[in-house]
N, C-alpha and C. Protein backbone atom coordinates (compact mmCIF):
# COMPACT_ATOMS: atom_id res chain seq x y z
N UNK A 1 38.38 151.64 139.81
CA UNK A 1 38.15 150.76 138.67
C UNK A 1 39.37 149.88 138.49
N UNK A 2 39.87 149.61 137.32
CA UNK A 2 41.16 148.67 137.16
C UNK A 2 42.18 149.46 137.17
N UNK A 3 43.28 149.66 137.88
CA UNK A 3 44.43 150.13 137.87
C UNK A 3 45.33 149.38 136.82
N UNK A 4 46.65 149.97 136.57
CA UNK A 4 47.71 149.25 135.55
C UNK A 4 48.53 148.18 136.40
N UNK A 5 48.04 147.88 137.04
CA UNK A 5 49.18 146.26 137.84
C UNK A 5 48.34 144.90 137.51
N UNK A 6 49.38 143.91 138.03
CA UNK A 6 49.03 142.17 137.87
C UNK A 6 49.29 142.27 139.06
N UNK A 7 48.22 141.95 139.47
CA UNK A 7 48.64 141.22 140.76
C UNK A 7 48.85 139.69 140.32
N UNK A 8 48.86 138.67 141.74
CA UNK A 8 49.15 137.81 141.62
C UNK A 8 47.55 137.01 141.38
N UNK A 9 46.29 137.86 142.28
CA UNK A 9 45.34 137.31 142.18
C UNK A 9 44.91 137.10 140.15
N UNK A 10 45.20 137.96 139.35
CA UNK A 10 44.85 137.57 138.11
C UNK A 10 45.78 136.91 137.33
N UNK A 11 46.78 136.09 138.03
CA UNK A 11 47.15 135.07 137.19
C UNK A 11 46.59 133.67 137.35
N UNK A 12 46.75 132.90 136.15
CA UNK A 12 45.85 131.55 136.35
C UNK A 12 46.95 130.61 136.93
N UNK A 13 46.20 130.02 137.28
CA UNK A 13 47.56 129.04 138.48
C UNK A 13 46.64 127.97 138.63
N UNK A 14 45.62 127.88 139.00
CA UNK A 14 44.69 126.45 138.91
C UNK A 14 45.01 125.12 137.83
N UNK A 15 45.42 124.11 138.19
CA UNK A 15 45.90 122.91 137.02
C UNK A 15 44.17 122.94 136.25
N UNK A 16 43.19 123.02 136.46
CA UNK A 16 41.56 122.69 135.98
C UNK A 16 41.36 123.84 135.45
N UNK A 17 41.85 124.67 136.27
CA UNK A 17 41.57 125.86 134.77
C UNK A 17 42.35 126.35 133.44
N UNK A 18 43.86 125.87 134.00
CA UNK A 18 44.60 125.54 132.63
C UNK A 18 44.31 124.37 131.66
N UNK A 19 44.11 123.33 131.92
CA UNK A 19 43.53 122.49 131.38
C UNK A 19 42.10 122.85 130.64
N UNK A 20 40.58 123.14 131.45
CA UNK A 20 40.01 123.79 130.93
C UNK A 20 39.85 125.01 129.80
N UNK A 21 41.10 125.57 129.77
CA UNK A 21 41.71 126.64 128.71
C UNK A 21 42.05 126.34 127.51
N UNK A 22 42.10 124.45 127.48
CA UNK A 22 43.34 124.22 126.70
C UNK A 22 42.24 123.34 125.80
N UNK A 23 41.72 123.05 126.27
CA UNK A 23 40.36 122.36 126.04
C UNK A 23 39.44 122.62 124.41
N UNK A 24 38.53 121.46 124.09
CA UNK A 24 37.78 122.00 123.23
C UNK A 24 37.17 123.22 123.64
N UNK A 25 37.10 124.50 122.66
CA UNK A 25 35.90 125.34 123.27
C UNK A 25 36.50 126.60 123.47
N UNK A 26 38.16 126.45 123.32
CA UNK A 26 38.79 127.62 123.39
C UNK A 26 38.81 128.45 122.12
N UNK A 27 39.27 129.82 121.91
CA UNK A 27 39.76 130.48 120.78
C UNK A 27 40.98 130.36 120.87
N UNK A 28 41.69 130.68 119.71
CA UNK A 28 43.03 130.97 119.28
C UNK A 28 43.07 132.23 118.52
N UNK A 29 44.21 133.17 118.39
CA UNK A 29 44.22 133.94 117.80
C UNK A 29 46.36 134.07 117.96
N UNK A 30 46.51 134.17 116.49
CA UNK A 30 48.25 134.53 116.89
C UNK A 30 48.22 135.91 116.09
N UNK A 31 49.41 136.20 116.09
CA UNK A 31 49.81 137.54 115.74
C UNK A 31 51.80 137.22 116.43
N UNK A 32 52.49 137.05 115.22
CA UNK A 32 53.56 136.27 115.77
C UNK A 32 54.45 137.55 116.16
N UNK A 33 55.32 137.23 117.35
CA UNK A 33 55.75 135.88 118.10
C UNK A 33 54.81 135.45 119.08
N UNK A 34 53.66 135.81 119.02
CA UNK A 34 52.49 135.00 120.00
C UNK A 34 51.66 134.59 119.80
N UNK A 35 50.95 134.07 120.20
CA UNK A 35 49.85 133.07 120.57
C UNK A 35 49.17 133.58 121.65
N UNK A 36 47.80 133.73 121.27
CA UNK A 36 46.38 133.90 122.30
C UNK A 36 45.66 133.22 122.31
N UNK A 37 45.35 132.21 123.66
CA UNK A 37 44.47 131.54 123.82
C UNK A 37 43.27 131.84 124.84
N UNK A 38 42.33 131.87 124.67
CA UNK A 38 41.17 132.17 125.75
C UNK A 38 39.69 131.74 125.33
N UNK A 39 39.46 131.86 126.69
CA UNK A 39 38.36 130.78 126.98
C UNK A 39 37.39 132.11 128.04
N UNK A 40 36.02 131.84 127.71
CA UNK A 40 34.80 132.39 128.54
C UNK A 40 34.35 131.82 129.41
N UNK A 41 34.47 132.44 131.12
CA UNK A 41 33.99 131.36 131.86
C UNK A 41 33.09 132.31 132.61
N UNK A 42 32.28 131.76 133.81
CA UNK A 42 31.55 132.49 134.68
C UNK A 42 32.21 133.62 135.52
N UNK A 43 31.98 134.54 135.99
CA UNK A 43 33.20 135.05 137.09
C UNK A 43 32.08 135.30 137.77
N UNK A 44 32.84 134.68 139.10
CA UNK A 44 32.74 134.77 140.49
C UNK A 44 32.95 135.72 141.23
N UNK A 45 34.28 135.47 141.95
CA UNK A 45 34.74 136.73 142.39
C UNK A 45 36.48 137.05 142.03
N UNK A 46 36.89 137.95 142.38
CA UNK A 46 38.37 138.08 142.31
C UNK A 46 38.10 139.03 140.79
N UNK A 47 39.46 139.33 139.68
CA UNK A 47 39.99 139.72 138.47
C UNK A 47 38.62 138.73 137.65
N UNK A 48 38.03 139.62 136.66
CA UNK A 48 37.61 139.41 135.65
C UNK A 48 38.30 138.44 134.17
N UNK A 49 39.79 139.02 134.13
CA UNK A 49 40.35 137.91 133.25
C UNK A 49 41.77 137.50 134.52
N UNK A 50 42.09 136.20 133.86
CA UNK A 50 42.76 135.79 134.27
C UNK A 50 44.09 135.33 133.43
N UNK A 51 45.40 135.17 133.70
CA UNK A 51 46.46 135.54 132.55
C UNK A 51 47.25 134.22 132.51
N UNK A 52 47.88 133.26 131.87
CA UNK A 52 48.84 132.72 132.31
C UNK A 52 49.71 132.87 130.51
N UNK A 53 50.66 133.21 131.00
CA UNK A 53 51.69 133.17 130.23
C UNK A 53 52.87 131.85 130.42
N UNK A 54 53.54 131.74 129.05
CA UNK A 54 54.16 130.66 128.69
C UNK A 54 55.71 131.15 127.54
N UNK A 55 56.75 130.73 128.44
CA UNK A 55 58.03 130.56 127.63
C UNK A 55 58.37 129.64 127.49
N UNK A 56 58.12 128.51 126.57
CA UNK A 56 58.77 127.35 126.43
C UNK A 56 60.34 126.90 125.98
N UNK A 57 60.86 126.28 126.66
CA UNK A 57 62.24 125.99 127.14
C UNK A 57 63.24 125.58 125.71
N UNK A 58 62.30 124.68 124.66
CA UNK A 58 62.13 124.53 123.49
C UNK A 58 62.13 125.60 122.48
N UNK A 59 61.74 126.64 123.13
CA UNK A 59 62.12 127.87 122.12
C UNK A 59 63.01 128.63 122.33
N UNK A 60 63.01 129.18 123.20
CA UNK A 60 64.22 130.17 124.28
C UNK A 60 65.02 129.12 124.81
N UNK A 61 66.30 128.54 124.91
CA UNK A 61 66.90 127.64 125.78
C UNK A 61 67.65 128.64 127.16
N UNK A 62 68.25 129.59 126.71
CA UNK A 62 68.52 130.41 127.80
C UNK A 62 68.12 130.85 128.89
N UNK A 63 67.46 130.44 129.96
CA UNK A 63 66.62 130.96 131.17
C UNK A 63 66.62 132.54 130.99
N UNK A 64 67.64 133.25 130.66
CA UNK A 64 67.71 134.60 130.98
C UNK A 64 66.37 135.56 129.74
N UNK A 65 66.45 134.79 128.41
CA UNK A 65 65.84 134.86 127.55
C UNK A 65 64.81 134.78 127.64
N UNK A 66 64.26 133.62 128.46
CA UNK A 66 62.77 133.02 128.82
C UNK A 66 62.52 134.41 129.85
N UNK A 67 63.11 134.58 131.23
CA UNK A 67 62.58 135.43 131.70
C UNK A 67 62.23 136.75 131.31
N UNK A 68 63.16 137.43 130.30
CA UNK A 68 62.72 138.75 129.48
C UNK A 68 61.56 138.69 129.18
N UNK A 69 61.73 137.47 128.35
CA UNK A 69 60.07 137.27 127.55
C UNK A 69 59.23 137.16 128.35
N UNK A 70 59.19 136.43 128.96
CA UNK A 70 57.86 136.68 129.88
C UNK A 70 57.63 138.33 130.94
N UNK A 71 58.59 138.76 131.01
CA UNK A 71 58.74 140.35 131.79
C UNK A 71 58.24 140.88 130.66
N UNK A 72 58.73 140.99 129.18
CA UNK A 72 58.01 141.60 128.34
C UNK A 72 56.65 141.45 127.99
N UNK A 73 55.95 140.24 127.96
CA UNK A 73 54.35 139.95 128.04
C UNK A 73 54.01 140.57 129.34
N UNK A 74 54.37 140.09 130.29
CA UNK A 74 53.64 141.05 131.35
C UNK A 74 53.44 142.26 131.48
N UNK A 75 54.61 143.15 131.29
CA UNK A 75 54.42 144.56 131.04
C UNK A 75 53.72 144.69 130.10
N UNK A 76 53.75 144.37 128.97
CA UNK A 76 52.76 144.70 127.58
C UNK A 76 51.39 144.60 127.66
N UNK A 77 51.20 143.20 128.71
CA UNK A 77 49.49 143.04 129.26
C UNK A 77 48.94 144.00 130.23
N UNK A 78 50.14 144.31 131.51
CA UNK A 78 49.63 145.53 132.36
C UNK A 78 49.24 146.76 131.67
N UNK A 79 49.93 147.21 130.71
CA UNK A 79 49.82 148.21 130.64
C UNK A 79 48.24 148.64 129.46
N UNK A 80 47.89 147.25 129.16
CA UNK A 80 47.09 147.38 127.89
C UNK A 80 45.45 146.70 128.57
N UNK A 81 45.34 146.00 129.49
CA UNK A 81 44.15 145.01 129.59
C UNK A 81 43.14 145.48 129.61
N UNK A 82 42.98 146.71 129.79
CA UNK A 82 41.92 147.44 130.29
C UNK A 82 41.01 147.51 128.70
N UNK A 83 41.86 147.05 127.51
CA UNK A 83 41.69 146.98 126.21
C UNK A 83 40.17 145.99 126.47
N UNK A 84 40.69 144.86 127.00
CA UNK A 84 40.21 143.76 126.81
C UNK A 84 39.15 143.56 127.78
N UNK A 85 39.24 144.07 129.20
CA UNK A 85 38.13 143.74 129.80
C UNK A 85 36.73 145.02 130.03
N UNK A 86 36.98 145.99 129.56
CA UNK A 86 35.87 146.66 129.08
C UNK A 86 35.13 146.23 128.01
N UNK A 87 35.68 145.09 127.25
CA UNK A 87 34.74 144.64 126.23
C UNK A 87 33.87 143.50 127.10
N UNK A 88 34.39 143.13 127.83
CA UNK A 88 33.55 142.10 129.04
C UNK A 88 32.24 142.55 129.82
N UNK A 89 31.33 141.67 129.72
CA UNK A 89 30.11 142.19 130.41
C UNK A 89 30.16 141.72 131.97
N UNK A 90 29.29 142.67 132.86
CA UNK A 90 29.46 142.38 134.24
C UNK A 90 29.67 140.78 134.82
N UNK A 91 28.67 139.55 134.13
CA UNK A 91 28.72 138.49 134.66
C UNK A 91 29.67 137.68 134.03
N UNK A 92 30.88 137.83 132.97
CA UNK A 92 31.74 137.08 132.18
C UNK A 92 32.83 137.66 132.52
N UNK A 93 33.77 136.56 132.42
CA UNK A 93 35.26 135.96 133.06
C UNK A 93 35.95 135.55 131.89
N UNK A 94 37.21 135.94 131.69
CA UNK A 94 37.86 135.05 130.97
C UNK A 94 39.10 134.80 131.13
N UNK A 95 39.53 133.54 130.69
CA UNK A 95 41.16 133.30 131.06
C UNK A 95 41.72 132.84 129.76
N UNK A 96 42.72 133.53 129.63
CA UNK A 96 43.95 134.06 128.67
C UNK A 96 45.08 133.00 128.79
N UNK A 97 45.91 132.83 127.82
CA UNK A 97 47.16 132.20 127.53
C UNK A 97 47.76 132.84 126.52
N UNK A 98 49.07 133.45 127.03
CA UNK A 98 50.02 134.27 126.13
C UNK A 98 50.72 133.25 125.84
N UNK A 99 51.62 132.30 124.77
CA UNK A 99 52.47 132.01 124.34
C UNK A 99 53.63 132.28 123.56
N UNK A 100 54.39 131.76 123.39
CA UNK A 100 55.68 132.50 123.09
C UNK A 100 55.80 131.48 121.68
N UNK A 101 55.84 131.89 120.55
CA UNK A 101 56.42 131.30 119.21
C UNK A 101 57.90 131.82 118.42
N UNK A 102 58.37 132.47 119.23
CA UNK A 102 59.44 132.83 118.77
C UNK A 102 60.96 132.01 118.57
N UNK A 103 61.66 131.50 118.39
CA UNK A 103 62.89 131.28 118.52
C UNK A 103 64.01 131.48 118.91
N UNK A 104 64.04 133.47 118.73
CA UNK A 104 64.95 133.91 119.66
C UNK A 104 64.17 135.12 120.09
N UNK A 105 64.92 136.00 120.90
CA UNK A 105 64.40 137.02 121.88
C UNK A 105 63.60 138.21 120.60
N UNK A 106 63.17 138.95 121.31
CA UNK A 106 62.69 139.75 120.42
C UNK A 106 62.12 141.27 121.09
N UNK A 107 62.73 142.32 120.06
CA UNK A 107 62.70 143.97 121.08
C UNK A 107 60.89 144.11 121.98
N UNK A 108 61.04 144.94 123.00
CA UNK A 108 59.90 145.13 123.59
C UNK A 108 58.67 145.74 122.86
N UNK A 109 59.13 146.89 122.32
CA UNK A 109 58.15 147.28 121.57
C UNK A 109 57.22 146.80 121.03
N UNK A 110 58.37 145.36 119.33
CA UNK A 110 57.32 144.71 119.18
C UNK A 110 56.65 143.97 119.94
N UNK A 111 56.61 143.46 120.91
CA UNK A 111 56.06 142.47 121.33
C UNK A 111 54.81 143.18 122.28
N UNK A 112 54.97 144.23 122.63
CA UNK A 112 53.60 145.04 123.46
C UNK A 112 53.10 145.73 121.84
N UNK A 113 53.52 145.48 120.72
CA UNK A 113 52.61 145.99 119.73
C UNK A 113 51.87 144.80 119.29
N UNK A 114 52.48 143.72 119.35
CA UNK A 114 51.79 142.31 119.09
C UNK A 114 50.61 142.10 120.27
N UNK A 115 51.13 142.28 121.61
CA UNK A 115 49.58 141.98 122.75
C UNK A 115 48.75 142.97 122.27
N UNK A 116 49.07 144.08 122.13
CA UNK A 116 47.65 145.69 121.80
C UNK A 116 47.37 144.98 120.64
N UNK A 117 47.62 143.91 119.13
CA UNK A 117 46.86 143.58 118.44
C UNK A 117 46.02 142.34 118.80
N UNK A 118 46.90 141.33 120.13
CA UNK A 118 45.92 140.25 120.46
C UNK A 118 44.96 140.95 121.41
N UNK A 119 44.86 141.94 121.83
CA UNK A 119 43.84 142.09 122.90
C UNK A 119 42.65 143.13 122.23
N UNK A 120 42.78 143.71 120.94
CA UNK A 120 42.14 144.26 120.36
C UNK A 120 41.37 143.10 119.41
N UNK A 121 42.04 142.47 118.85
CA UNK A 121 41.21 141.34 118.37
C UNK A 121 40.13 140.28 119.48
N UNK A 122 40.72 140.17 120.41
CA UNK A 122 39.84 139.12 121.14
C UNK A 122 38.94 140.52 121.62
N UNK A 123 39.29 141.46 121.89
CA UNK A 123 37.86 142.40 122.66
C UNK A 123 36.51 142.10 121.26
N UNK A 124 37.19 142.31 120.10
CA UNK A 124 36.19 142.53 118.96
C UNK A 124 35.61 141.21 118.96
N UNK A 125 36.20 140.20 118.71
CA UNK A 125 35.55 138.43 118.69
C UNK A 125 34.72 138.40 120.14
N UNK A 126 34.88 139.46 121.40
CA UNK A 126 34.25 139.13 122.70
C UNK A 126 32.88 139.95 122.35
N UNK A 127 33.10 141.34 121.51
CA UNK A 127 31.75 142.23 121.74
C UNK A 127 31.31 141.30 120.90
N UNK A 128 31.13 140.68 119.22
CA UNK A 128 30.72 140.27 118.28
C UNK A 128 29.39 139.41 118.84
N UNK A 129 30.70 138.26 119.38
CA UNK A 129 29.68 137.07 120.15
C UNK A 129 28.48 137.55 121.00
N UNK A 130 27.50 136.85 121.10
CA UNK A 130 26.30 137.22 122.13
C UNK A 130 27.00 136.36 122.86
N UNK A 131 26.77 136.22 124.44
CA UNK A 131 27.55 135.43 125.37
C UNK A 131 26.66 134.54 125.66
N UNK A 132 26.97 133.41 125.03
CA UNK A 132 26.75 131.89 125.47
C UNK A 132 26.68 131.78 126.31
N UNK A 133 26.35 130.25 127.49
CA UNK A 133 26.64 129.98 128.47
C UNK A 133 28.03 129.40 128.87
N UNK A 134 28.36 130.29 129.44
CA UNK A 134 29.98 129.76 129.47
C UNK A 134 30.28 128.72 130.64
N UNK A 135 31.35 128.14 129.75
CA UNK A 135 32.27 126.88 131.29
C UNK A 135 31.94 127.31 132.49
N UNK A 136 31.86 126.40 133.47
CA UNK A 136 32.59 126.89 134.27
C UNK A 136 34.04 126.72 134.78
């Protein structure tokens, strides 16, 4: 079934599907210092959701800072997703955007207690919805 790793195949890396993400049609959901963005699409083949995370340079100026943060979203998402895509039905896909609203760094804990509340919220807004026809 899903093991606890990211590979590289479930990160979003496509410019059309970030864009598409960003798009009318997405949800939002924060829970600060983050930001959740995601979008319902068809899935094909490969990872069911797809992840791209964001440290903006503007918030963190420190590279060393930016990279924590993003090591800390990742670990917080590995270890939790399985939250989120058991609420997913066999033929639905979705791709995710973690953002960073913070200003300065911030302990691990909170911040994998902040993803377990964005990924518990979007599972509940995912079962709620009947599934539309989604993007592709």
């Amino acid at each position: 079934m899903y093991t606890q790793r990211f590979p590289k195949a479930e990160h979003l890396c496509l410019r059309n599907d970030i864009d598409s993400l960003f798009a009318a049609g997405s949800k939002a959901l924060t829970a600060y210092p983050l930001r959740l963005v995601y979008r319902e699409v068809k899935h094909r083949e490969g990872p069911q959701a797809k992840v791209l995370l964001s440290v903006p340079k503007r918030k963190l100026r420190h590279a060393v800072d930016r990279n924590r943060a993003k090591r800390q979203l990742r670990e917080a998402y590995r270890l939790n997703k399985t939250t989120l895509i058991e609420a997913l039905q066999p033929k639905q896909g979705l791709h995710l955007a973690f953002m960073w609203l913070s200003d300065k760094p911030v302990e691990s804990a909170f911040v994998a207690k902040k993803v377990v509340t964005l990924l518990h919220r979007a599972a509940e807004q995912l079962r709620q919805e009947p599934s539309t026809s989604p993007s592709e």
